[in-house]
C-alpha atoms as a PDB file:
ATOM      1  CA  UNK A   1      -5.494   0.138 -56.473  1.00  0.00           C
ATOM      2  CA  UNK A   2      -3.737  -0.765 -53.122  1.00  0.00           C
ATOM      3  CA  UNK A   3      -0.387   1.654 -52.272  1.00  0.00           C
ATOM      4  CA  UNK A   4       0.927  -1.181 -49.862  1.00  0.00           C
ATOM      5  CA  UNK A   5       4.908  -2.017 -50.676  1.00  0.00           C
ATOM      6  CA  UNK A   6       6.156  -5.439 -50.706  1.00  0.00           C
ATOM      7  CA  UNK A   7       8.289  -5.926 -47.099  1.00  0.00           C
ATOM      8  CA  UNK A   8      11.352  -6.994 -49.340  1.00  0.00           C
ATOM      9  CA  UNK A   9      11.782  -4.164 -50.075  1.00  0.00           C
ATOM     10  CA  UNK A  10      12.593  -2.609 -45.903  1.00  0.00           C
ATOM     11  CA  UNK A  11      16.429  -1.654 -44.782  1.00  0.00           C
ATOM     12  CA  UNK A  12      18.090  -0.679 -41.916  1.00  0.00           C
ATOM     13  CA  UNK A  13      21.392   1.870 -42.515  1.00  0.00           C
ATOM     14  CA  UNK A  14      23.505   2.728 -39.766  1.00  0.00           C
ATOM     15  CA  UNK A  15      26.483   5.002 -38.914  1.00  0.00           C
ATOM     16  CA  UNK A  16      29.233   5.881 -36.265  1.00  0.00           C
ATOM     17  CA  UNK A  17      28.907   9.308 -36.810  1.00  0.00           C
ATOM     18  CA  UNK A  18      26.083  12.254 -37.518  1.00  0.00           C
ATOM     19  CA  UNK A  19      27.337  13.217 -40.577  1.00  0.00           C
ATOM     20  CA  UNK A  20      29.143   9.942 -41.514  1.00  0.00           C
ATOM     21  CA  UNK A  21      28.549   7.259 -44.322  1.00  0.00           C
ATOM     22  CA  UNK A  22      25.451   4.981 -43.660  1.00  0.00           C
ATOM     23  CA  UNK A  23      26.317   1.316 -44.463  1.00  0.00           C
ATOM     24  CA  UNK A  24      22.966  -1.444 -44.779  1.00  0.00           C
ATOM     25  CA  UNK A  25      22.150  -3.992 -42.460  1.00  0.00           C
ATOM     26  CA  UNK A  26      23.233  -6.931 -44.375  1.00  0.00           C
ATOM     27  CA  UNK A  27      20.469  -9.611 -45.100  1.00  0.00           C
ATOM     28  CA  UNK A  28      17.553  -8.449 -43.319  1.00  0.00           C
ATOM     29  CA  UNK A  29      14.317 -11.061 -42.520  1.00  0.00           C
ATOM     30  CA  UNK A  30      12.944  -8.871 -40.251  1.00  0.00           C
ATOM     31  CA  UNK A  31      12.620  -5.305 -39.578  1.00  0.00           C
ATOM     32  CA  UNK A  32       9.972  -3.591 -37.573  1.00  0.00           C
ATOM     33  CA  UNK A  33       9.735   0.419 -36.264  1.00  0.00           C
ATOM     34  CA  UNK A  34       7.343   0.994 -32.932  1.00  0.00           C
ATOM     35  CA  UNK A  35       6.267   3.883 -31.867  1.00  0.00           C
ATOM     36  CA  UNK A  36       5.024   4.944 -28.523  1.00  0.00           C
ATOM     37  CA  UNK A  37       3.541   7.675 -26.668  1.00  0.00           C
ATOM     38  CA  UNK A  38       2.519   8.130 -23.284  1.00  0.00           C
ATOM     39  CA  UNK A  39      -0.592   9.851 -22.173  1.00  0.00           C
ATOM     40  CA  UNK A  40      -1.169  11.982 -19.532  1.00  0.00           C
ATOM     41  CA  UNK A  41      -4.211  12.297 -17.983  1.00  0.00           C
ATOM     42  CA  UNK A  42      -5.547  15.582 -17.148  1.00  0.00           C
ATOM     43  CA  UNK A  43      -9.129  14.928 -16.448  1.00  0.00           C
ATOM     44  CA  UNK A  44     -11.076  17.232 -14.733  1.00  0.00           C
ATOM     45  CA  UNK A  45     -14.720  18.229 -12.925  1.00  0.00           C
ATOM     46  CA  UNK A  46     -14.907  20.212 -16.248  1.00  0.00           C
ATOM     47  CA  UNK A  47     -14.332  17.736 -18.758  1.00  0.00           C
ATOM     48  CA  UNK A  48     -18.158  16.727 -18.057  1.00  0.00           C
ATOM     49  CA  UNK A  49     -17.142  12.985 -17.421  1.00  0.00           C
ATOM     50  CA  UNK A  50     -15.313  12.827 -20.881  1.00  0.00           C
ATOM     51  CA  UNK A  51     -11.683  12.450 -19.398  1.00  0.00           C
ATOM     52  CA  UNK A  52      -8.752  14.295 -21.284  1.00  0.00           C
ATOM     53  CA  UNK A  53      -5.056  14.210 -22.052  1.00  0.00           C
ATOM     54  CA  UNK A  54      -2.219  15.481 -23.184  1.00  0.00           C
ATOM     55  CA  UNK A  55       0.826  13.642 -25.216  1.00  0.00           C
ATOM     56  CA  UNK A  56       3.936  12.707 -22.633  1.00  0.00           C
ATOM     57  CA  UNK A  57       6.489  11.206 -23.553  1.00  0.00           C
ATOM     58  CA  UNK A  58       7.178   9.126 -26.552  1.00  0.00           C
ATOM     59  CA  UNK A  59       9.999   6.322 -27.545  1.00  0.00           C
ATOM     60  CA  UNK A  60      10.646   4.896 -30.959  1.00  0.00           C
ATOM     61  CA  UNK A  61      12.333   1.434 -31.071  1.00  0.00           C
ATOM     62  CA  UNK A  62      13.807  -1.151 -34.096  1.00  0.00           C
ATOM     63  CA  UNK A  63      13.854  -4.573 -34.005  1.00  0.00           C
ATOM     64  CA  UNK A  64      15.424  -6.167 -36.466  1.00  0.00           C
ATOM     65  CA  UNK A  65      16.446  -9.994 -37.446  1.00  0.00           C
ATOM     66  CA  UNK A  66      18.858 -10.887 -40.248  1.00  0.00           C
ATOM     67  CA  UNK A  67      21.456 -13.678 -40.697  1.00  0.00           C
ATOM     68  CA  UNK A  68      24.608 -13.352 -38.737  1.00  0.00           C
ATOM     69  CA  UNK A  69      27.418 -11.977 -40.454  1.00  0.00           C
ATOM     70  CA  UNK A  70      30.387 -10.630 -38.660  1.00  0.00           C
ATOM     71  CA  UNK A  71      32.248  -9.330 -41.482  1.00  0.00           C
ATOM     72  CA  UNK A  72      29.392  -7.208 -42.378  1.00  0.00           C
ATOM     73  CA  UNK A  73      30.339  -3.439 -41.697  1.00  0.00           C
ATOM     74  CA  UNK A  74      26.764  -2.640 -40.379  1.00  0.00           C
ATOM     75  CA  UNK A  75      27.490  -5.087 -37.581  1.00  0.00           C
ATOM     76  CA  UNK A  76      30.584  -3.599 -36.581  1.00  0.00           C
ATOM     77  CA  UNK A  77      28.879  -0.143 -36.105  1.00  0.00           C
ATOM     78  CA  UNK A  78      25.895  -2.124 -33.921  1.00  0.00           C
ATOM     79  CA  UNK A  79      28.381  -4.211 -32.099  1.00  0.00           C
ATOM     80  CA  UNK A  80      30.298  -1.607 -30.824  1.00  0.00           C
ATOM     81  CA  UNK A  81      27.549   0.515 -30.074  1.00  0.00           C
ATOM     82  CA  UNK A  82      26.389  -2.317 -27.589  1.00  0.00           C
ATOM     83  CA  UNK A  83      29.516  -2.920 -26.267  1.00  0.00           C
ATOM     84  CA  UNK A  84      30.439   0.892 -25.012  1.00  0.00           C
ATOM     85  CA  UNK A  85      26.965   1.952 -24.837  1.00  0.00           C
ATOM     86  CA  UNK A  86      27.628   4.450 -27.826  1.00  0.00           C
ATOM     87  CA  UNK A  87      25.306   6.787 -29.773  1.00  0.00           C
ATOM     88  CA  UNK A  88      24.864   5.181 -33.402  1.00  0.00           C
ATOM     89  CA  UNK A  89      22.627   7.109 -36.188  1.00  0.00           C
ATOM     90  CA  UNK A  90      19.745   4.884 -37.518  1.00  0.00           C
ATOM     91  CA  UNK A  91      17.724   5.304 -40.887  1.00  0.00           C
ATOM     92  CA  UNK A  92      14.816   3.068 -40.966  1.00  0.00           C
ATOM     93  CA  UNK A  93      13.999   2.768 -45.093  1.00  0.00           C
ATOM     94  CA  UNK A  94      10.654   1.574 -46.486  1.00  0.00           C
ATOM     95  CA  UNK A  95      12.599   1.867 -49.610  1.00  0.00           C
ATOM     96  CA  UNK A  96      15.512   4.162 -51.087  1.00  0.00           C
ATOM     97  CA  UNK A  97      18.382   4.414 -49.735  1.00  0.00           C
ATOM     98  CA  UNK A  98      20.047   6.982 -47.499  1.00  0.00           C
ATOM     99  CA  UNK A  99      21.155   9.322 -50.567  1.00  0.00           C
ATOM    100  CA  UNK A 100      18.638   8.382 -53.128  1.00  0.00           C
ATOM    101  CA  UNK A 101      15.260   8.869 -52.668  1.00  0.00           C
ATOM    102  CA  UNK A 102      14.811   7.926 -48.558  1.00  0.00           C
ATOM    103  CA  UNK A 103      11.132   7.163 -47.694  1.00  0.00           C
ATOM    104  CA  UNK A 104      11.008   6.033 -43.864  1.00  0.00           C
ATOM    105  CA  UNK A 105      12.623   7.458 -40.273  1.00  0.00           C
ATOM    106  CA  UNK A 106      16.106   8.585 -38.880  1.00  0.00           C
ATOM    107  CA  UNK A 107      17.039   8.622 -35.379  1.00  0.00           C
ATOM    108  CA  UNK A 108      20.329   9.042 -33.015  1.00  0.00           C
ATOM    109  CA  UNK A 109      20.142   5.944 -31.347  1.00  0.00           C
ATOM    110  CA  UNK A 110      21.742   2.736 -28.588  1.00  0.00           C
ATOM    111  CA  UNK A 111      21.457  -0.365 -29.382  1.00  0.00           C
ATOM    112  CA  UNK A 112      19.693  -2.235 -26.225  1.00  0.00           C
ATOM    113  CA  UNK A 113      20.412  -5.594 -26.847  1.00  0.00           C
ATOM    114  CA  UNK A 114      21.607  -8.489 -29.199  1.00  0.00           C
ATOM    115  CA  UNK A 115      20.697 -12.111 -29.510  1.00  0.00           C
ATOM    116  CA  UNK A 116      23.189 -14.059 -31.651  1.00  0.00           C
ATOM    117  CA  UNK A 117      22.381 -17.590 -32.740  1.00  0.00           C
ATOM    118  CA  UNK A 118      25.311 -19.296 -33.178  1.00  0.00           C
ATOM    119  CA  UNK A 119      24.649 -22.807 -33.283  1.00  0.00           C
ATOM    120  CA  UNK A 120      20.850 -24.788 -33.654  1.00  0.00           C
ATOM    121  CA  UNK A 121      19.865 -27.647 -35.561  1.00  0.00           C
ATOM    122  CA  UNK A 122      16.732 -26.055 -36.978  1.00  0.00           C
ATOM    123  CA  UNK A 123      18.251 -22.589 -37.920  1.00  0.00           C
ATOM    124  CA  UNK A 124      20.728 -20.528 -39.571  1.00  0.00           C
ATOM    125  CA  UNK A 125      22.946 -17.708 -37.697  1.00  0.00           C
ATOM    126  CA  UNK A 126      21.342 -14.873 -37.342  1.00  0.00           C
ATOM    127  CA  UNK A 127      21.522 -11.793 -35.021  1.00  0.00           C
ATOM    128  CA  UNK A 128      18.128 -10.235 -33.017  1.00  0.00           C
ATOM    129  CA  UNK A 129      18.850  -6.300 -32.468  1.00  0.00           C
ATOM    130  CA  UNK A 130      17.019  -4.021 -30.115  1.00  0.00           C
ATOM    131  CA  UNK A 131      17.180  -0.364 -30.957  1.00  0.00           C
ATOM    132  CA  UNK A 132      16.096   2.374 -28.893  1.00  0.00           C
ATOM    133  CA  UNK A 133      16.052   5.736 -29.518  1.00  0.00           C
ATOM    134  CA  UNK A 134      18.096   8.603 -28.156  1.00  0.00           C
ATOM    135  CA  UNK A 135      16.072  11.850 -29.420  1.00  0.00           C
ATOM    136  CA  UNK A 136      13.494  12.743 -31.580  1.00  0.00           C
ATOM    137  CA  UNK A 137      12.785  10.725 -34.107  1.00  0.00           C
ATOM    138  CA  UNK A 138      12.323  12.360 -38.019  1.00  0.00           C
ATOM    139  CA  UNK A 139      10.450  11.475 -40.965  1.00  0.00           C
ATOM    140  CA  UNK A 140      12.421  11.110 -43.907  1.00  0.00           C
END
C-alpha cells in the first residue's frame, strides 16, 4: 500500500511576523518546495581518484501559482513583502495546518518575484510567486 498524498491536499501559510498568525494562500493550483545544496569539492592525491566533497551552501525556494485574489489576506502579507523587500515567515504544508497537526517546512523568507495575470483570453487571474529563503529552513 502506497503512502503518496493526493497534491490537493498542499498549502502555503504566511505571516508578517515570527510569532504572528499564519493566514493560507488562498486557492492554490500549484505549489512546489526546492531544495538545493552546493558541493564543494575537496578532492585530493589521497582520495585514490575517487573525488570528494563536502556540503556548501544550500537555498530552499517556493513557487507557487493560485488564482489572483487581492482581497485575500495572504496576498497582502506577500505583496508587501515584495514591495519593501521585507522578511515574511513561510510554512510549506503537505497537509495540517499551522496549529493542527503541521506535516511539511517553515522558513523566514523574501518573496523574489510576482507574475500577475490580469487579463488573457485563455486564462483566469492568477498570481506566480517566487520565494526564497532567508535562513535555515525546518522540518515541521
Amino acid at each position: 500500500m502506497t503512502e503518496a498524498v493526493s497534491g490537493m491536499t498542499g498549502s502555503l501559510w504566511v505571516c508578517a511576523t515570527a510569532e504572528g498568525t499564519y493566514v493560507k494562500l488562498g486557492e492554490l493550483s500549484d505549489l512546489r518546495l526546492r531544495i538545493d545544496g552546493r558541493e564543494i569539492d575537496t578532492s585530493n592525491v589521497d582520495d585514490e581518484g575517487w573525488g570528494s566533497s563536502i556540503s556548501g551552501a544550500r537555498s530552499a525556494e517556493v513557487t507557487a501559482t493560485n488564482n489572483l485574489i487581492l482581497t485575500d489576506a495572504g496576498y497582502a502579507i506577500i505583496i508587501a513583502a515584495i514591495i519593501d523587500g521585507s522578511t515574511i515567515y513561510a510554512k510549506i504544508l503537505q497537509s495540517g495546518t499551522p496549529t493542527v497537526s503541521p506535516k511539511g517546512w517553515s522558513m523566514a523568507c523574501g518573496v523574489n518575484s510576482g507574475n500577475l495575470v490580469l487579463a488573457g483570453t485563455a486564462t483566469q487571474q492568477k498570481a506566480d510567486w517566487t520565494i526564497k529563503n532567508r535562513g535555515a529552513l525546518a522540518a515541521l
